[in-house]
C-alpha atoms as a PDB file:
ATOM      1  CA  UNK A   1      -8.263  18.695  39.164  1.00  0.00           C
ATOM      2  CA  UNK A   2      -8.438  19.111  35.075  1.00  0.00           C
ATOM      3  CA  UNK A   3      -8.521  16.040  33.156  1.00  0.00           C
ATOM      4  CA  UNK A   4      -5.971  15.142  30.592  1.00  0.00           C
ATOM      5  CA  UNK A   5      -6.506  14.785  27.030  1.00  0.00           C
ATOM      6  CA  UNK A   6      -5.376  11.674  26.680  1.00  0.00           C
ATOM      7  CA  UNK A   7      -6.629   9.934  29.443  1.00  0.00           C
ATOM      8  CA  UNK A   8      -9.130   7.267  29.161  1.00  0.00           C
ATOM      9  CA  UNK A   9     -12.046   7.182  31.333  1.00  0.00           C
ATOM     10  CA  UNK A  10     -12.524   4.336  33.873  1.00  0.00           C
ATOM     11  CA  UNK A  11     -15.788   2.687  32.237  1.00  0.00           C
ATOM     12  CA  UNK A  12     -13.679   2.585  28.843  1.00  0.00           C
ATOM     13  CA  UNK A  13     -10.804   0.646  30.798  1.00  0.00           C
ATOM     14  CA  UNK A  14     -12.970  -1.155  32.733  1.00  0.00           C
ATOM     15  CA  UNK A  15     -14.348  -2.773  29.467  1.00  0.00           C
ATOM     16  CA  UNK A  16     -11.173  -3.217  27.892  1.00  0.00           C
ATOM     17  CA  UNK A  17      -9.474  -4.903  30.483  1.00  0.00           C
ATOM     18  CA  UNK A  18     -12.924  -7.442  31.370  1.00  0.00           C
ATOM     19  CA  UNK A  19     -13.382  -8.292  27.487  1.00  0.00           C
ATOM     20  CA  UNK A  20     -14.947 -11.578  27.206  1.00  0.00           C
ATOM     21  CA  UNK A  21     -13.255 -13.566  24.696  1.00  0.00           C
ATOM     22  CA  UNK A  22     -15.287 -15.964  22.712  1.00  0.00           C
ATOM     23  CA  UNK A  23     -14.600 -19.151  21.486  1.00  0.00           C
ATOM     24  CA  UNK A  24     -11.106 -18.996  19.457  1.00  0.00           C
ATOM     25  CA  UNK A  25     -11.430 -19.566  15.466  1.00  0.00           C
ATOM     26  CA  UNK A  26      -7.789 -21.691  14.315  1.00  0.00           C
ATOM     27  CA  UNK A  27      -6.498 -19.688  11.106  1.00  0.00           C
ATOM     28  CA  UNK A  28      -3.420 -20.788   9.355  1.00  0.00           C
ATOM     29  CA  UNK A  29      -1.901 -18.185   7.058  1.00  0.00           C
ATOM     30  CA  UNK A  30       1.706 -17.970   6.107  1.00  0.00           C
ATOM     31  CA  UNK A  31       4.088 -14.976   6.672  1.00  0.00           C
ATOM     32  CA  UNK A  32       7.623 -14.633   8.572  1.00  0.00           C
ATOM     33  CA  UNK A  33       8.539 -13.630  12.314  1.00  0.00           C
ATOM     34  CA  UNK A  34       9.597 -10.220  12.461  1.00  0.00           C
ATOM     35  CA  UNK A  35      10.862 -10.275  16.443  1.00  0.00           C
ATOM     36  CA  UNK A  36      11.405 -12.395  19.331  1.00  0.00           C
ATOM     37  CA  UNK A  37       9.964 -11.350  23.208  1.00  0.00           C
ATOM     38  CA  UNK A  38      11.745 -14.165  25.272  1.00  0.00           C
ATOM     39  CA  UNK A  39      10.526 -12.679  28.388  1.00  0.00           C
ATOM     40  CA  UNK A  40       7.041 -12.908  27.418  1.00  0.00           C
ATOM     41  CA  UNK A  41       7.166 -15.867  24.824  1.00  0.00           C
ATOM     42  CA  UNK A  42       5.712 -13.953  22.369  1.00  0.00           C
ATOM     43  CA  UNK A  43       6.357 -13.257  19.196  1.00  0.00           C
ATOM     44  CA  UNK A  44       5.556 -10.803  16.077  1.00  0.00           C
ATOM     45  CA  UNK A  45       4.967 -11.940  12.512  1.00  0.00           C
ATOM     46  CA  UNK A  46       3.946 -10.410   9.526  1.00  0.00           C
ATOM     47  CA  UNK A  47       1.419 -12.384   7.784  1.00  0.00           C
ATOM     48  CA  UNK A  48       0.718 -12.446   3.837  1.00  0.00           C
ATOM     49  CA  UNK A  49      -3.215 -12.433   4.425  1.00  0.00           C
ATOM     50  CA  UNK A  50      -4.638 -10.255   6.875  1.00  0.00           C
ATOM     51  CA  UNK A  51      -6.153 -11.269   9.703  1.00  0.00           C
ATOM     52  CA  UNK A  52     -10.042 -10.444  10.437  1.00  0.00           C
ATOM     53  CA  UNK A  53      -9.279  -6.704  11.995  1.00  0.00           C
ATOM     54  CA  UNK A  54      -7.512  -6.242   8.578  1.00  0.00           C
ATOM     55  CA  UNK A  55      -3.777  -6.362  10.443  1.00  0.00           C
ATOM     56  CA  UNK A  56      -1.007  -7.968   8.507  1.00  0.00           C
ATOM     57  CA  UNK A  57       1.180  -7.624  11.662  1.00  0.00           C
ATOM     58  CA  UNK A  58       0.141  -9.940  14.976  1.00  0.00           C
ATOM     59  CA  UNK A  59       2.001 -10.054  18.177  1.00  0.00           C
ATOM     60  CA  UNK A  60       1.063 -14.280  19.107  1.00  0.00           C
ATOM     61  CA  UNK A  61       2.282 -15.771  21.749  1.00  0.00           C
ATOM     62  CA  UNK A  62       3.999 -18.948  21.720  1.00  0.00           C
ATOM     63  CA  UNK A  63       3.254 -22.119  23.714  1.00  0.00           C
ATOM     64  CA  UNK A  64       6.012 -23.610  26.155  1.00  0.00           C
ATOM     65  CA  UNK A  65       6.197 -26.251  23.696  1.00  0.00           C
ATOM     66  CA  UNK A  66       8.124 -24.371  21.029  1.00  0.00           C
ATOM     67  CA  UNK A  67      11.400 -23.177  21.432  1.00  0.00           C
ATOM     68  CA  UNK A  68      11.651 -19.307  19.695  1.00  0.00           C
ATOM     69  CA  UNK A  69      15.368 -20.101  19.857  1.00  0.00           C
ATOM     70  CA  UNK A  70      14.824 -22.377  17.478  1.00  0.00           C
ATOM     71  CA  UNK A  71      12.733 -20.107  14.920  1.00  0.00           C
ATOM     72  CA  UNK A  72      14.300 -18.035  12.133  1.00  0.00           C
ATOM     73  CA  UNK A  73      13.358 -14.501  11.253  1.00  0.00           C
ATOM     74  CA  UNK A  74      12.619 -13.922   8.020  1.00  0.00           C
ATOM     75  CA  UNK A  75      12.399 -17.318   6.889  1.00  0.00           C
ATOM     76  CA  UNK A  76       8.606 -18.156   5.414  1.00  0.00           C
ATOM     77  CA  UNK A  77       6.478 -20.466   8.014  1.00  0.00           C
ATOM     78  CA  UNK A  78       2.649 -21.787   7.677  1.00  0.00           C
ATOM     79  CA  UNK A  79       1.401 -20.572  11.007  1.00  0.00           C
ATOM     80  CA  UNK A  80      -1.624 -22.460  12.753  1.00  0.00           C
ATOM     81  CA  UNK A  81      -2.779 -19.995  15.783  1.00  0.00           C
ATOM     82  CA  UNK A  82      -5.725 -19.443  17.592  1.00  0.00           C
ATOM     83  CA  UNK A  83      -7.892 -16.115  16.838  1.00  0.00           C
ATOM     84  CA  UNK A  84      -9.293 -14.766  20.478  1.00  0.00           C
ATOM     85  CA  UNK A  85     -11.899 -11.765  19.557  1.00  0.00           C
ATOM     86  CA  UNK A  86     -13.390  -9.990  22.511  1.00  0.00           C
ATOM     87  CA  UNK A  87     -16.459  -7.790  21.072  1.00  0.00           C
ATOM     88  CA  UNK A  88     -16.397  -3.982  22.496  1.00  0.00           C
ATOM     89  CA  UNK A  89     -19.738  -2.278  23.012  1.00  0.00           C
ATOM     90  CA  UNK A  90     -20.824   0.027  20.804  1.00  0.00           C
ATOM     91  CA  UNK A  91     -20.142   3.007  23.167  1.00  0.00           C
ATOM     92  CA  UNK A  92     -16.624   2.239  23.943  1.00  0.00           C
ATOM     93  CA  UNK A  93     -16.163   2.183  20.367  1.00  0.00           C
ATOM     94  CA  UNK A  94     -17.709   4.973  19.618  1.00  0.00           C
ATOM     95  CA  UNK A  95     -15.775   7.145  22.115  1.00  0.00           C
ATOM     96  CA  UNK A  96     -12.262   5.447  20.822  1.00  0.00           C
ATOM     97  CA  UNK A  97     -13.182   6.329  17.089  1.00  0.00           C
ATOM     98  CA  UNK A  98     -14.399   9.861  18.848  1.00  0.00           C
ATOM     99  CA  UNK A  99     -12.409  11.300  21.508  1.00  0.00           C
ATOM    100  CA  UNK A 100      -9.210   9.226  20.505  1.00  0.00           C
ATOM    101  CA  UNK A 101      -9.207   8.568  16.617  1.00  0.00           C
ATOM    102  CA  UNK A 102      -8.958   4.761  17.053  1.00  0.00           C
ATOM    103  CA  UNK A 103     -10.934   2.941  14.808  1.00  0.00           C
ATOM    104  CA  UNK A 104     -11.652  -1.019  17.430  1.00  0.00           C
ATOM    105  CA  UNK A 105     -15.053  -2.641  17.549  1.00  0.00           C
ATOM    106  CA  UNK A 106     -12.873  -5.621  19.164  1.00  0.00           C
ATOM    107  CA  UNK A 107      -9.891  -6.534  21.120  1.00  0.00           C
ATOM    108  CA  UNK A 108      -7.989  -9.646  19.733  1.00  0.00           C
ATOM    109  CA  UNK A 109      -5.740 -12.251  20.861  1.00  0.00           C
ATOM    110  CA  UNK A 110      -3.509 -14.681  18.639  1.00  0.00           C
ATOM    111  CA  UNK A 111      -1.798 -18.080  20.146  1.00  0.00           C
ATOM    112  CA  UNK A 112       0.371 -19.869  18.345  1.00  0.00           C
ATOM    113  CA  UNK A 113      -0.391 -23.570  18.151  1.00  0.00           C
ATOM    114  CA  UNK A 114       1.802 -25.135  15.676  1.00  0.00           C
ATOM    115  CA  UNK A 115       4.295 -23.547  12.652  1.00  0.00           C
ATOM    116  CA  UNK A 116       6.374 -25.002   9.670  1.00  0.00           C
ATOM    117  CA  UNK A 117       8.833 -23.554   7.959  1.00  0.00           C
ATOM    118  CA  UNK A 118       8.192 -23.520   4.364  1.00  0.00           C
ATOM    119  CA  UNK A 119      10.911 -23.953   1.399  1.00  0.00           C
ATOM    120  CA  UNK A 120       9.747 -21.271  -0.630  1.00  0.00           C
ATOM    121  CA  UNK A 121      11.845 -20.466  -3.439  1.00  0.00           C
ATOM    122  CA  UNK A 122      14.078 -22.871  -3.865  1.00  0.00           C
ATOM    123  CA  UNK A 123      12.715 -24.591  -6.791  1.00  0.00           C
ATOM    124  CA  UNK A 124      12.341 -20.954  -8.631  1.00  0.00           C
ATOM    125  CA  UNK A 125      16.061 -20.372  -8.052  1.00  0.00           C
ATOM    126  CA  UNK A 126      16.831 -23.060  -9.886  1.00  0.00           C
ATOM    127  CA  UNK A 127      14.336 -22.937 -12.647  1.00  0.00           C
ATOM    128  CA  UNK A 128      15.843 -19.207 -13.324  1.00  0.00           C
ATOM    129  CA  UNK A 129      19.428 -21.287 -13.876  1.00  0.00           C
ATOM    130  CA  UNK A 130      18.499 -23.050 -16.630  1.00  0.00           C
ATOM    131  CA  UNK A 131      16.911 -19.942 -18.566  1.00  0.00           C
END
């Protein structure tokens, strides 16, 4: 049986799919929900900063606490979230940058814990008025 190309060896999943997530680091950065996933409670924002990885763009999930129906996309929120980093060995990193052009030295996971929304502009707007 011949191999595909784009299959991943087992010890490479293996890895992936046991990371061990160390203790989460809280961030809060600002930014604006870009879509909802109601069946998984999750949802995507683009963030202003980047987060550690260098991504502006994190899928978190959302706590049964908060109600996406009542979020807003587009609208500017303070996000407080947990940062989950799972380090990958050197080898399986090697082999993604390699064999499948994927630059990862670690898997991450973002939970939201808290978010505001944030009245951004509205004191501009009215500044430009007076002009």
């Amino acid at each position: 049986m011949v191999k595909k190309k784009d299959e991943i060896p087992d010890w490479v999943s293996d890895e992936i799919q046991n990371a061990k997530f160390k203790k989460p680091e809280e961030l809060k950065k600002s930014g604006y929900i870009l879509e909802f996933y109601y069946e998984d409670n999750k949802i995507d924002t683009q963030l202003y900063d980047p987060v550690e990885d260098g991504r502006h763009i994190v899928t978190m999930d959302v706590p049964k606490g908060i109600k996406i129906d009542d979020l807003l996309k587009g609208e500017v929120y303070e996000f407080v979230f947990d940062q989950h980093k799972a380090p990958l060995s050197k080898k399986v990193s090697e082999f993604l940058a390699k064999e499948k052009e994927i630059e990862m030295e670690a898997i991450y996971q973002f939970e939201l814990k808290s978010l505001e929304l944030l009245d951004v502009g509205s004191d501009s707007a009215d500044d430009d008025d007076e002009e």
